[in-house]
Protein backbone atom coordinates (compact mmCIF):
# COMPACT_ATOMS: atom_id res chain seq x y z
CA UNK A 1 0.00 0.00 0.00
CA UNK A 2 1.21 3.77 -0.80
CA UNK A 3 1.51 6.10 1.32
CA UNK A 4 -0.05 9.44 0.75
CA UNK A 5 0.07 11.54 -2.53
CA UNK A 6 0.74 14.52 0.03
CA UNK A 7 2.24 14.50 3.85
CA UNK A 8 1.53 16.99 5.12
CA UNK A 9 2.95 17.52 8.43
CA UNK A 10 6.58 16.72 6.20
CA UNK A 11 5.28 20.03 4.52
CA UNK A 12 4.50 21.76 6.95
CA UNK A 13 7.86 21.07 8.66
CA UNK A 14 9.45 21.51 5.28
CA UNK A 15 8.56 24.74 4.56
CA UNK A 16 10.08 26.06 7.86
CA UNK A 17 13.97 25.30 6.05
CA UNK A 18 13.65 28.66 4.14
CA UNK A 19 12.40 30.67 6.97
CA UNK A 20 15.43 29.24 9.01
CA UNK A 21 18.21 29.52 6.17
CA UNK A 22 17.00 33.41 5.44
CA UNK A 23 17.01 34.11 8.78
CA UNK A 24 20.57 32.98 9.24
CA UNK A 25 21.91 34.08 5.81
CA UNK A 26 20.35 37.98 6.73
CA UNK A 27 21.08 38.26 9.94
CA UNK A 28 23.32 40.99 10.45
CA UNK A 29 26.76 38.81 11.63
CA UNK A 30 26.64 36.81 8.31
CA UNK A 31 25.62 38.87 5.20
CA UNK A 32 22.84 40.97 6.35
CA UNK A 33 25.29 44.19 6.42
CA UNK A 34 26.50 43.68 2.97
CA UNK A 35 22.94 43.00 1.69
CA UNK A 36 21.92 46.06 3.83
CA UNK A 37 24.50 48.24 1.92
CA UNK A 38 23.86 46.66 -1.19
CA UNK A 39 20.29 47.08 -1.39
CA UNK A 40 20.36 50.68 0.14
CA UNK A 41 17.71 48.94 2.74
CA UNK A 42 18.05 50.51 6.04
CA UNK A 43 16.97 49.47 9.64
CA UNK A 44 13.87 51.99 9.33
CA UNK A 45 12.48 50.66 5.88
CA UNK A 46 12.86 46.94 7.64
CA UNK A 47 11.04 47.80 10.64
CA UNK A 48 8.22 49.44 8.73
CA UNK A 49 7.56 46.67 6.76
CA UNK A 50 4.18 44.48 7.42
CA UNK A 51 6.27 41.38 9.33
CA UNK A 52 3.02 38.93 10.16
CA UNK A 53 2.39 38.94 5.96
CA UNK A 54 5.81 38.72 4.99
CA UNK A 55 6.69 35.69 7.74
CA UNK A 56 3.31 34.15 6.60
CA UNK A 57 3.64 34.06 2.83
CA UNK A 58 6.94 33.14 3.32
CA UNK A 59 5.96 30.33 5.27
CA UNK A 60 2.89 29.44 2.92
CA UNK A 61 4.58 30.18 -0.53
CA UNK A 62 7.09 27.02 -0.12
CA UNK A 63 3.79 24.49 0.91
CA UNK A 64 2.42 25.16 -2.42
CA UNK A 65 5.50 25.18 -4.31
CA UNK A 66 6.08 22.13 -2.28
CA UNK A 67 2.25 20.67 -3.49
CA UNK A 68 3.16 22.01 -7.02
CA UNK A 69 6.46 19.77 -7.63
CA UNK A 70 4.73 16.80 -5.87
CA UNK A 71 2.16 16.34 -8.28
CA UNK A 72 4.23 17.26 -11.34
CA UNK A 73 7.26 14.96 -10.48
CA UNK A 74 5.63 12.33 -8.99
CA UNK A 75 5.76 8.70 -9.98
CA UNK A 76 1.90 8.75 -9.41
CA UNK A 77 0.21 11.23 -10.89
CA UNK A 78 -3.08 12.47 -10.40
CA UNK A 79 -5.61 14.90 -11.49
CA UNK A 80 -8.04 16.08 -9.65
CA UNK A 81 -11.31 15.68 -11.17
CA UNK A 82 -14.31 17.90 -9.59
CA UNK A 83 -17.49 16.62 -10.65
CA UNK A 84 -21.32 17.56 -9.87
């Protein structure tokens, strides 16, 4: 027997690797100076932005691009038929 087409407490686990890699990679004692200084983005302009919608799509966005790949690359493919 198969398991699931889609696991999704794997992708909801999953999608937390981005969050954690960004958050190391831009935090300010690895690269987030340089990218600071590079993209002219200053402390202010960060703390104004909306944080709860950028922390949640980035959290959501990789689920469905997760859910996207699944059912292209997958050995069993599906369609989802909706009917009357």
């Amino acid at each position: 027997m198969e398991g699931p087409l889609f696991n999704f407490g794997i992708m909801a686990l999953a999608a937390l690797v981005p969050m954690i890699i960004g958050f190391i990679w831009y935090h300010k004692a690895v690269f987030g100076k340089a990218w600071m200084a590079a993209s002219g983005m200053t402390d202010e302009k960060a703390k104004g932005g909306n944080m709860p919608v950028i922390f949640g799509l980035s959290y959501v966005l990789p689920i469905f691009s997760h859910g996207a790949f699944r059912c292209r690359y997958s050995p069993k493919r599906t369609i989802l038929i909706i009917s009357k």
